[in-house]
N, C-alpha and C. Protein backbone atom coordinates (compact mmCIF):
# COMPACT_ATOMS: atom_id res chain seq x y z
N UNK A 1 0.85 -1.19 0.00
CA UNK A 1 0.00 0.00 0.00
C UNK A 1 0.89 1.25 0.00
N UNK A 2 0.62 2.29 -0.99
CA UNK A 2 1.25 3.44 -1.00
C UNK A 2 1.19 4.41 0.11
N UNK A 3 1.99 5.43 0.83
CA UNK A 3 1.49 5.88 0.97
C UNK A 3 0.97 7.25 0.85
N UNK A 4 -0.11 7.87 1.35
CA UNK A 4 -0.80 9.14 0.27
C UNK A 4 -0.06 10.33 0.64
N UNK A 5 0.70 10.34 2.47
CA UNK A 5 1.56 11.77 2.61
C UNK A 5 2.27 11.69 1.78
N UNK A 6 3.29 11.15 0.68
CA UNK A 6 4.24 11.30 -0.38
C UNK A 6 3.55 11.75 -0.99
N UNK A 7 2.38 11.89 -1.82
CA UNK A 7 1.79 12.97 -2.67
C UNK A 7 1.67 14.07 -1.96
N UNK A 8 2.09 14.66 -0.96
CA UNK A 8 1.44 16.01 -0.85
C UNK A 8 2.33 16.80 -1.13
N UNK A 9 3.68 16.76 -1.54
CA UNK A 9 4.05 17.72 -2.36
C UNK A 9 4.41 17.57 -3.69
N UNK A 10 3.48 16.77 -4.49
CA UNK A 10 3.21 16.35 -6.02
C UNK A 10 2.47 17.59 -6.26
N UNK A 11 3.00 18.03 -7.76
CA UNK A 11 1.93 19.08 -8.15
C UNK A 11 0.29 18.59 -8.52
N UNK A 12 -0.61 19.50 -8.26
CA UNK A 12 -2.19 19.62 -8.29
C UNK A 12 -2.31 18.87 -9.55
N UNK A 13 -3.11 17.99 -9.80
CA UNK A 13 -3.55 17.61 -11.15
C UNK A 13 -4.87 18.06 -11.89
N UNK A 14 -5.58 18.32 -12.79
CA UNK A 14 -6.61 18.81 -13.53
C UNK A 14 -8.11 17.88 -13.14
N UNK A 15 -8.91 18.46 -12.84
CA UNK A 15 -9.99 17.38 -12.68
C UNK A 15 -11.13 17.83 -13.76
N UNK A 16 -11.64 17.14 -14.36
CA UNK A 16 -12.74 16.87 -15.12
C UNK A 16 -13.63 18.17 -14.67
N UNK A 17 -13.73 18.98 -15.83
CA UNK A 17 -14.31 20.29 -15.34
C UNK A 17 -16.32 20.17 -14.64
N UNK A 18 -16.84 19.19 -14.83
CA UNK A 18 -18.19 18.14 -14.80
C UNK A 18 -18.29 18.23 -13.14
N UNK A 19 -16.94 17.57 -12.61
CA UNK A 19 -16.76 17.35 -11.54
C UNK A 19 -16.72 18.43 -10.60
N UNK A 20 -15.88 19.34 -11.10
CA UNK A 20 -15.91 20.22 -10.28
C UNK A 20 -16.74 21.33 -10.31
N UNK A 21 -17.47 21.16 -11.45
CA UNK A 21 -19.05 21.85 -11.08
C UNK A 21 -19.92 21.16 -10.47
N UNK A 22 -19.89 20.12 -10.04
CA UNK A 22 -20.75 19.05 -9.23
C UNK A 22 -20.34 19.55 -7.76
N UNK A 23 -18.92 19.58 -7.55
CA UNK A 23 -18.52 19.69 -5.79
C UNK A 23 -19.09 21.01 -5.76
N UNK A 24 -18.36 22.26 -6.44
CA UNK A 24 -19.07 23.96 -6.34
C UNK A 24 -20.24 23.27 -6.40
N UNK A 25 -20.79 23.00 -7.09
CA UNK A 25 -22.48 22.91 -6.40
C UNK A 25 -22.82 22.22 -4.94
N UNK A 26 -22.60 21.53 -4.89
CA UNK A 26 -22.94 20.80 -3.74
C UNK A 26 -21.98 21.51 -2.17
N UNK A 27 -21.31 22.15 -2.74
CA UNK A 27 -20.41 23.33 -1.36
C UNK A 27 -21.93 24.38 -1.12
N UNK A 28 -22.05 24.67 -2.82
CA UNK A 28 -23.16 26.15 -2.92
C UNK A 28 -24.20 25.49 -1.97
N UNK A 29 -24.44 24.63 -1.74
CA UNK A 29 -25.66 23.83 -1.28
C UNK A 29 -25.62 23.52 -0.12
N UNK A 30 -24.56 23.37 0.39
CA UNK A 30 -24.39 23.02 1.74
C UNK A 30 -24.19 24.52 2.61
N UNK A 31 -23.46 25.45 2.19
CA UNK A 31 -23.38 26.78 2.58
C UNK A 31 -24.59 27.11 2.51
N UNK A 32 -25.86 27.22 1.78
CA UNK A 32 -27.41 27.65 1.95
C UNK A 32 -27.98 26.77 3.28
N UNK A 33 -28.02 25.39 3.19
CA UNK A 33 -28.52 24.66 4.38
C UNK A 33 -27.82 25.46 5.40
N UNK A 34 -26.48 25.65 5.55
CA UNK A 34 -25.91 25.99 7.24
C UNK A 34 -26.67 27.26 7.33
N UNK A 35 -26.51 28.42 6.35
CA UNK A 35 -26.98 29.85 6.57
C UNK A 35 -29.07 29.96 6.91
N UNK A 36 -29.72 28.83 5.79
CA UNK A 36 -31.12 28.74 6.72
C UNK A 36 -31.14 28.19 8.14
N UNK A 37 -30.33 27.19 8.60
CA UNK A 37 -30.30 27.02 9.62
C UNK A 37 -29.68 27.69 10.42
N UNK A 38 -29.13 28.31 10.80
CA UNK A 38 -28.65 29.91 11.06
C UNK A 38 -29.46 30.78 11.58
N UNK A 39 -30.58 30.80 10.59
CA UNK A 39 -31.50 32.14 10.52
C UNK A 39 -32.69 31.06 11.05
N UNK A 40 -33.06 29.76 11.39
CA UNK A 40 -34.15 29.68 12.16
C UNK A 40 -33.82 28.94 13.08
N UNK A 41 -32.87 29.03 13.85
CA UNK A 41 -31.94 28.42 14.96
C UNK A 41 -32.22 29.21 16.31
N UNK A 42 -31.84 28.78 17.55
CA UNK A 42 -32.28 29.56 18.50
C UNK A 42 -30.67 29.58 18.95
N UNK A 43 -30.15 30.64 19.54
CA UNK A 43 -28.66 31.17 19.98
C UNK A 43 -29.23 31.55 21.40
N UNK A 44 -28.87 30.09 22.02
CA UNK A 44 -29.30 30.06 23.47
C UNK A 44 -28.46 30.46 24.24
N UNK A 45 -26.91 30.78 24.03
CA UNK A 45 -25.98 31.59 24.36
C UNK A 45 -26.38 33.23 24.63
N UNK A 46 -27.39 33.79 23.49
CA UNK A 46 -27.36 35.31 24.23
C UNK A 46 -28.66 35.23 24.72
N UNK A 47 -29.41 34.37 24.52
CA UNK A 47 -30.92 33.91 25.66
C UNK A 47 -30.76 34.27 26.91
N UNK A 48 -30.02 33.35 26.89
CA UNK A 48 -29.13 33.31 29.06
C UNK A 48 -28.60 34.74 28.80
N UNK A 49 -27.35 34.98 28.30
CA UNK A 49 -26.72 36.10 28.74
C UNK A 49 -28.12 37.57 28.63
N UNK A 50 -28.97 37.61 28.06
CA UNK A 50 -29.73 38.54 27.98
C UNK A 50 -30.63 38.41 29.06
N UNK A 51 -30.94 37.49 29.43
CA UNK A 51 -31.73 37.10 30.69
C UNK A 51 -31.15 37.98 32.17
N UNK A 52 -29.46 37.10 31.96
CA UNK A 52 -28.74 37.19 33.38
C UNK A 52 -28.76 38.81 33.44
N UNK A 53 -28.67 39.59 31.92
CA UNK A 53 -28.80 40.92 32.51
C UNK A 53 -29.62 41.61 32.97
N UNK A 54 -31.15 41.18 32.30
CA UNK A 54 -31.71 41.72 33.03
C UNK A 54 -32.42 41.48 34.15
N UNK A 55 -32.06 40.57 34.69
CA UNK A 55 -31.82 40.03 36.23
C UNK A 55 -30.99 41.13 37.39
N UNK A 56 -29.81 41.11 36.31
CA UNK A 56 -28.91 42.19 37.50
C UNK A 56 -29.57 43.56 37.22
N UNK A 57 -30.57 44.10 36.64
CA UNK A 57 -31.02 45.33 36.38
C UNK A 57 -31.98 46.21 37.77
């Protein structure tokens, strides 16, 4: 079995331009899922901290 750290300083090779409009898409796609979930997520971190302040108020 080869092993793959000896390629890492082989130069970059060309990939099938198909392909790599398939991954950019599917990055584009995965970056939209994280950012909707994002925006209908609850950030229970400043919940509490907004709470605790106005507690000490």
């Amino acid at each position: 079995m080869d092993n793959p750290f000896k390629q890492i300083n082989q130069p970059l090779k060309e990939v099938p331009k198909e392909l790599k409009a398939k991954v950019m898409g599917d990055i584009a796609t995965a970056k939209l899922l994280m950012d909707l979930a994002t925006l209908f997520s609850v950030d229970m971190a400043q919940i509490v901290e907004q709470t605790i302040k106005k507690r000490k108020e």
